[in-house]
N, C-alpha and C. Protein backbone atom coordinates (compact mmCIF):
# COMPACT_ATOMS: atom_id res chain seq x y z
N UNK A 1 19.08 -25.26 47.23
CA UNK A 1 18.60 -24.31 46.27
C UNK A 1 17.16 -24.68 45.91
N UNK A 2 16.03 -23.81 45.72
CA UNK A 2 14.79 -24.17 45.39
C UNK A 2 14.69 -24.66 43.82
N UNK A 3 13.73 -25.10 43.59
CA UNK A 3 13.36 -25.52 42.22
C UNK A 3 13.20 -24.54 41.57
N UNK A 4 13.32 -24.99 40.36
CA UNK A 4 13.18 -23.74 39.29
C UNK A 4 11.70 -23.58 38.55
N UNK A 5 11.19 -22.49 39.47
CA UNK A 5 10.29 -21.83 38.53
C UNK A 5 9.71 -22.39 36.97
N UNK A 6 8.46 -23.23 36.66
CA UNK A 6 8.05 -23.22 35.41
C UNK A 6 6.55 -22.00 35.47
N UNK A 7 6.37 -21.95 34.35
CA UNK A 7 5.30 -21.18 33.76
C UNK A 7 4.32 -21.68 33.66
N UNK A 8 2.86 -21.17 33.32
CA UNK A 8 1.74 -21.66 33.68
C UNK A 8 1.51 -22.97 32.74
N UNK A 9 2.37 -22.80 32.01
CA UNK A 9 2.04 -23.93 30.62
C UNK A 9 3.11 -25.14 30.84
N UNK A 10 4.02 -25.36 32.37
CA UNK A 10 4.28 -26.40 31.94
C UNK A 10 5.96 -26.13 32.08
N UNK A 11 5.96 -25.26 31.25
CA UNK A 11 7.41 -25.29 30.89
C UNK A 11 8.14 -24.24 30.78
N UNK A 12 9.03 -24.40 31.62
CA UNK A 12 10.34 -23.15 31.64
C UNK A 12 10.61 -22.51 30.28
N UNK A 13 10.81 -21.38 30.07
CA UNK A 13 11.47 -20.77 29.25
C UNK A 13 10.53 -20.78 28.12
N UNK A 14 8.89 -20.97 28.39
CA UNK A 14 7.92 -20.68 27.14
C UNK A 14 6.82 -19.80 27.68
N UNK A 15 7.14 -18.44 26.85
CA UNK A 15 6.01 -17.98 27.53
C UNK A 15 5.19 -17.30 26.50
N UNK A 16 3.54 -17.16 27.21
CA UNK A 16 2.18 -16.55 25.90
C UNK A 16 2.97 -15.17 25.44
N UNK A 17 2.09 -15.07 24.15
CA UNK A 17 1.96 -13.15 23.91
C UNK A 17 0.73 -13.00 23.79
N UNK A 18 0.23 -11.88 23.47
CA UNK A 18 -0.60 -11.51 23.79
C UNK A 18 -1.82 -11.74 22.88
N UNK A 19 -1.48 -12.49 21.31
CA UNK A 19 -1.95 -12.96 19.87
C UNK A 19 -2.43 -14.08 20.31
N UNK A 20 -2.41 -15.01 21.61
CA UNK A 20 -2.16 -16.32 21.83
C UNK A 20 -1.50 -17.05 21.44
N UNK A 21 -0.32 -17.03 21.13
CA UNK A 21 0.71 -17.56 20.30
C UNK A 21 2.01 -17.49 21.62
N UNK A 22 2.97 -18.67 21.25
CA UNK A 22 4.05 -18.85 22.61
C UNK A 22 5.13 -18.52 21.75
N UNK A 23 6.13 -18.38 22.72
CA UNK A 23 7.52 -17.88 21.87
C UNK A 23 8.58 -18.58 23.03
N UNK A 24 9.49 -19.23 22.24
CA UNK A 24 10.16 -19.84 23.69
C UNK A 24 11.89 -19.07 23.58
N UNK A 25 12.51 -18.93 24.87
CA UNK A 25 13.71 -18.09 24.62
C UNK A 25 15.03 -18.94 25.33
N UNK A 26 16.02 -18.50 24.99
CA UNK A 26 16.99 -19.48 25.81
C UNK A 26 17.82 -18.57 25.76
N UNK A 27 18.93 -18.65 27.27
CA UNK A 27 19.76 -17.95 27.52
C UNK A 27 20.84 -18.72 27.56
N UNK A 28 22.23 -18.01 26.83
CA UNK A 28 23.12 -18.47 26.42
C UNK A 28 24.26 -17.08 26.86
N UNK A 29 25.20 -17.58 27.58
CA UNK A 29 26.20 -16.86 28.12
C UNK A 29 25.63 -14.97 28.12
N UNK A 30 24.68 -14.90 29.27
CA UNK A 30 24.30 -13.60 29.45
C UNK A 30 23.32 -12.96 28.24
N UNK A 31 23.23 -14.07 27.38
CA UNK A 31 22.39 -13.38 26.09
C UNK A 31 21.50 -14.55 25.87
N UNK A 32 19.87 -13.61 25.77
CA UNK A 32 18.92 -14.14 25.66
C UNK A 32 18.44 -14.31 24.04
N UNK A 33 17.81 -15.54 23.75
CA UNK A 33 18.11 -15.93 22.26
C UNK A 33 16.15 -16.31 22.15
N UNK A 34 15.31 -15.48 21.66
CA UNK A 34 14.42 -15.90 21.54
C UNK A 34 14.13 -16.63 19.94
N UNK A 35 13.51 -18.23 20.21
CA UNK A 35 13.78 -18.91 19.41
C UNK A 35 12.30 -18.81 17.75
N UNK A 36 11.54 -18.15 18.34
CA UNK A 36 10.58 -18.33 17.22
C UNK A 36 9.17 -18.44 18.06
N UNK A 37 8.17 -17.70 17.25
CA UNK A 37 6.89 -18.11 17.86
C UNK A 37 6.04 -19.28 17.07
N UNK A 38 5.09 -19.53 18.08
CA UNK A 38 4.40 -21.10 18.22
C UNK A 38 3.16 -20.88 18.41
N UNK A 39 2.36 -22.13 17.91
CA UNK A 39 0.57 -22.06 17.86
C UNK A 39 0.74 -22.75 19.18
N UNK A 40 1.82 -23.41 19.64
CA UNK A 40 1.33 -24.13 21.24
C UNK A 40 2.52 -24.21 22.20
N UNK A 41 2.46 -24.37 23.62
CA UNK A 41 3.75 -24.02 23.85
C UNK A 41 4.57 -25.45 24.36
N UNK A 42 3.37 -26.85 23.25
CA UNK A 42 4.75 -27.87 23.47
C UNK A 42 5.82 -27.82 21.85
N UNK A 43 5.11 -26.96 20.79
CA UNK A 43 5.93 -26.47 19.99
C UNK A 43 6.72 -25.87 20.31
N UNK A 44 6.38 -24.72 21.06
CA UNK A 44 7.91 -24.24 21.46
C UNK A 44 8.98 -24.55 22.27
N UNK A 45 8.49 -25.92 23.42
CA UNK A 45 9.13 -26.20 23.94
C UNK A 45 10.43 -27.30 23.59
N UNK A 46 9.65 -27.54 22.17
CA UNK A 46 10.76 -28.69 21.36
C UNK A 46 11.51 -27.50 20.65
N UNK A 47 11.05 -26.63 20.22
CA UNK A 47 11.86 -26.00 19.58
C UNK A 47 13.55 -25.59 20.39
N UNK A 48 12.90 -25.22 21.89
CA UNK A 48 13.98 -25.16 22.84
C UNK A 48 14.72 -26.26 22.67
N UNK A 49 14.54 -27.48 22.99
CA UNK A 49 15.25 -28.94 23.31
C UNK A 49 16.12 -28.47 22.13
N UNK A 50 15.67 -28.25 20.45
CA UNK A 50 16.69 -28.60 19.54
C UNK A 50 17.52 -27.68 19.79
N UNK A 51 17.77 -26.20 20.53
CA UNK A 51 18.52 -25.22 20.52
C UNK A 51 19.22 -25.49 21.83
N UNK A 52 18.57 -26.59 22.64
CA UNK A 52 19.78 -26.35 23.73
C UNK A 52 20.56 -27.95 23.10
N UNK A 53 20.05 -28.61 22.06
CA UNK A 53 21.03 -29.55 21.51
C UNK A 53 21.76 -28.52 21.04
N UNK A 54 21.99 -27.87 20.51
CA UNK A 54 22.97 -27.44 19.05
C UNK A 54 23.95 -26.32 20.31
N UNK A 55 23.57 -26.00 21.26
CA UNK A 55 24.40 -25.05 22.47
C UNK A 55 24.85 -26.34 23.36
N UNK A 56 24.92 -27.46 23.06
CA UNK A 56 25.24 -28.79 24.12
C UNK A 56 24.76 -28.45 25.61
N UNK A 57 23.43 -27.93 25.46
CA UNK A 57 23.17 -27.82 27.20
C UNK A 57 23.00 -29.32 27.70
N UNK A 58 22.89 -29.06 29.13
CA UNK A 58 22.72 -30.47 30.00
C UNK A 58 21.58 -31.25 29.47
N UNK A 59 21.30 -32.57 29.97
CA UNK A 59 20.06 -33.05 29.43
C UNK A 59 19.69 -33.18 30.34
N UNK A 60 19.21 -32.41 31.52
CA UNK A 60 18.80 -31.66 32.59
C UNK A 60 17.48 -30.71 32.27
N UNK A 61 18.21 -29.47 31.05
CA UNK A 61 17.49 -28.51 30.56
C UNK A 61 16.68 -28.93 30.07
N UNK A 62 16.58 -30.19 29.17
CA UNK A 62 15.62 -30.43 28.05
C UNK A 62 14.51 -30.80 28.64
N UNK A 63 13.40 -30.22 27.74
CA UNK A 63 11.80 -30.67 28.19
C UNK A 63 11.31 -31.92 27.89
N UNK A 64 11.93 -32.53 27.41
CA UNK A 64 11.41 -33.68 26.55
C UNK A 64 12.55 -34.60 26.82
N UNK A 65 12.76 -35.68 27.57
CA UNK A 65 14.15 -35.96 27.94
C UNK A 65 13.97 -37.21 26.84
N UNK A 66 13.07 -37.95 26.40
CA UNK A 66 13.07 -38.82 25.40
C UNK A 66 13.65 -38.46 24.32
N UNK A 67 13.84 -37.50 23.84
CA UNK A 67 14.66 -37.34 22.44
C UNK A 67 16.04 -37.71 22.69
N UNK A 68 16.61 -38.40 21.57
CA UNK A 68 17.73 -39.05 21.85
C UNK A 68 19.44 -38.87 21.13
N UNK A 69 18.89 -37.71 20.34
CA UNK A 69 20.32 -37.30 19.09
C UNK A 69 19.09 -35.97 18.56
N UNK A 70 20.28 -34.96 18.35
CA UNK A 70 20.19 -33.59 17.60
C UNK A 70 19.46 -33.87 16.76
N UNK A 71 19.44 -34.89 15.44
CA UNK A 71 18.93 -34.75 14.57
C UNK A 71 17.30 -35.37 14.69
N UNK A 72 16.83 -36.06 15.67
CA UNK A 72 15.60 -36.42 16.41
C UNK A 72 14.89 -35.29 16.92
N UNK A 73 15.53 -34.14 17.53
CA UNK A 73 14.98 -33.01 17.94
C UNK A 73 14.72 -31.94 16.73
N UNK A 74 15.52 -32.18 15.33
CA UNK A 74 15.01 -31.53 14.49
C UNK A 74 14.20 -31.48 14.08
N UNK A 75 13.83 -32.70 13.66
CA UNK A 75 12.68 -34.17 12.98
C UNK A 75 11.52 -33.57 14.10
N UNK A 76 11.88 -33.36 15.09
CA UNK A 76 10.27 -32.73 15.93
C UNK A 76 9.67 -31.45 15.93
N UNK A 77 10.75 -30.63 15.85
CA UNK A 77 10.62 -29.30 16.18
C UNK A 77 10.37 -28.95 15.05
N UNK A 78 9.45 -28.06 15.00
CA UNK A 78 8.66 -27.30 14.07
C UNK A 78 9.47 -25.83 13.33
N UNK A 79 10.02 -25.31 12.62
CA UNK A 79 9.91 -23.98 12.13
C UNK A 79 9.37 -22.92 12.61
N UNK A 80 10.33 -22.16 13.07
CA UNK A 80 9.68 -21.55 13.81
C UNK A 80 8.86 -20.28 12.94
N UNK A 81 7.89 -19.70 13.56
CA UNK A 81 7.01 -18.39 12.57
C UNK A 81 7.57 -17.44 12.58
N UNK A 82 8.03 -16.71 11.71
CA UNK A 82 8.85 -15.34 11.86
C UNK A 82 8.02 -14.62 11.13
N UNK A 83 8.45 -13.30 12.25
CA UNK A 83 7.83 -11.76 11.37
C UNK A 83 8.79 -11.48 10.39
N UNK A 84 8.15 -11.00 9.15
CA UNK A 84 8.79 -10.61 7.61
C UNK A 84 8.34 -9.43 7.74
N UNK A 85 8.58 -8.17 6.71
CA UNK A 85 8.17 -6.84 6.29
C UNK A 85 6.94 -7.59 5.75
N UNK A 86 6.22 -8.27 5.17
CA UNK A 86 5.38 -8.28 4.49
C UNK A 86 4.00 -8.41 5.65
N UNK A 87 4.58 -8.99 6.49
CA UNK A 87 3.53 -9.07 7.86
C UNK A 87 3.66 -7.49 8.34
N UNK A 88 4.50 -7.19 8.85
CA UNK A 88 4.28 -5.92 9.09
C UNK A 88 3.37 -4.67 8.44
N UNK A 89 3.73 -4.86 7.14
CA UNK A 89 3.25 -4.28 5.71
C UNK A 89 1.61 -4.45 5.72
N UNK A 90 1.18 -5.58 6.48
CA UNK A 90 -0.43 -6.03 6.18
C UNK A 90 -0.65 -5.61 7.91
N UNK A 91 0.16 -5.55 8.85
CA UNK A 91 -0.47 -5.01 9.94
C UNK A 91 -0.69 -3.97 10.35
N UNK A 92 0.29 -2.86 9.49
CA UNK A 92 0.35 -1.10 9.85
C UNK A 92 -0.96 -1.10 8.61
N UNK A 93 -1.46 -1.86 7.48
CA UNK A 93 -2.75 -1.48 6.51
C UNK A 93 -3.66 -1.52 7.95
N UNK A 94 -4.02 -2.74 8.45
CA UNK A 94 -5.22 -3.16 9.41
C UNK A 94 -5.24 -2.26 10.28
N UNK A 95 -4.11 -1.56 10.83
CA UNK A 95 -4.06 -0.26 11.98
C UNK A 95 -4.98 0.90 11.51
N UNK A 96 -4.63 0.92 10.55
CA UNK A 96 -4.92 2.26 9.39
C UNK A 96 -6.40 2.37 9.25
N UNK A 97 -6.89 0.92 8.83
CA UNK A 97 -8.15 1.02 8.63
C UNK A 97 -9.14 0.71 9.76
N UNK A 98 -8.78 0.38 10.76
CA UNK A 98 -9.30 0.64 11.97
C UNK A 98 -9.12 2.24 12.62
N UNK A 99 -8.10 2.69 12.58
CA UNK A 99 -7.82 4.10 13.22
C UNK A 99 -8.88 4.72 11.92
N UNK A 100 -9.16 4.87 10.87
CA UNK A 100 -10.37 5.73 10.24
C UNK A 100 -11.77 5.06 10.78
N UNK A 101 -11.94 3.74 10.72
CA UNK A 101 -13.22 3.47 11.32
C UNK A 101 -13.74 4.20 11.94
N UNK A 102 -12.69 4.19 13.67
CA UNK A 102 -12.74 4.91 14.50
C UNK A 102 -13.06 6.00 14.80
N UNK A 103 -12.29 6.66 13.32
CA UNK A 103 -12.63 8.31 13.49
C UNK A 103 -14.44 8.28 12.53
N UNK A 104 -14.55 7.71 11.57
CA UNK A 104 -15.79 8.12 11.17
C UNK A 104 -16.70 7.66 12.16
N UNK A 105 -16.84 6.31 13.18
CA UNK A 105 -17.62 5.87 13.90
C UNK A 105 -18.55 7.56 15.53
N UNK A 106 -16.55 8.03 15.30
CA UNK A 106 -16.61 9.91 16.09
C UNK A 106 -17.27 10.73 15.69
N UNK A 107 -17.03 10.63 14.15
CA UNK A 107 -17.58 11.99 13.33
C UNK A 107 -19.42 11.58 13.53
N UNK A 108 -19.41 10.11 13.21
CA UNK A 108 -21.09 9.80 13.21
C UNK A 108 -22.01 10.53 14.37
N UNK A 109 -20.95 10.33 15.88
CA UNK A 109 -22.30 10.72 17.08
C UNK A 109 -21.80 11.89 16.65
């Protein structure tokens, strides 16, 4: 069987968006579990390690094979960033006031 495919950063199962920000995902019995986004993608890649501790994956999967107990992979892994309504709330304002820019920048020529 060939090797498994990593991503440009290194590591399986972390990949960019388009903010520059990584988001890492893990698949768990046919269902894909994306774990949180990240300023880097060895944040997200610990974030994985602690989620394939707490799913008892192999220590095969893990990116970081030095971590040594669940609660060591907590102690590393960062929180992950989640979207709230209140982010949303401040990103449909910034849409808004760019889409009028836009239009007065039209109306100007």
């Amino acid at each position: 069987m060939p090797p498994r495919c990593r991503g440009s950063f290194g590591f399986r199962c972390v990949r960019a968006r388009p903010n520059s920000r990584f988001y890492a995902e893990l698949r768990v019995g046919g269902f894909r579990l994306t774990l949180g986004t990240y300023g880097s993608p060895e944040l997200a890649a610990r974030s994985y390690d602690t989620a394939a501790w707490r799913f008892r994956r192999p220590r095969c999967d893990f990116k970081f094979p030095d971590v040594e107990s669940l609660e060591e992979a907590e102690f590393l892994a960062p929180a992950p960033c989640l979207v709230d309504n209140e982010d949303r709330r401040r990103h449909r304002q910034a849409q808004c006031r760019i889409a009028i820019a836009e239009r007065d920048v039209e109306l100007m020529r």
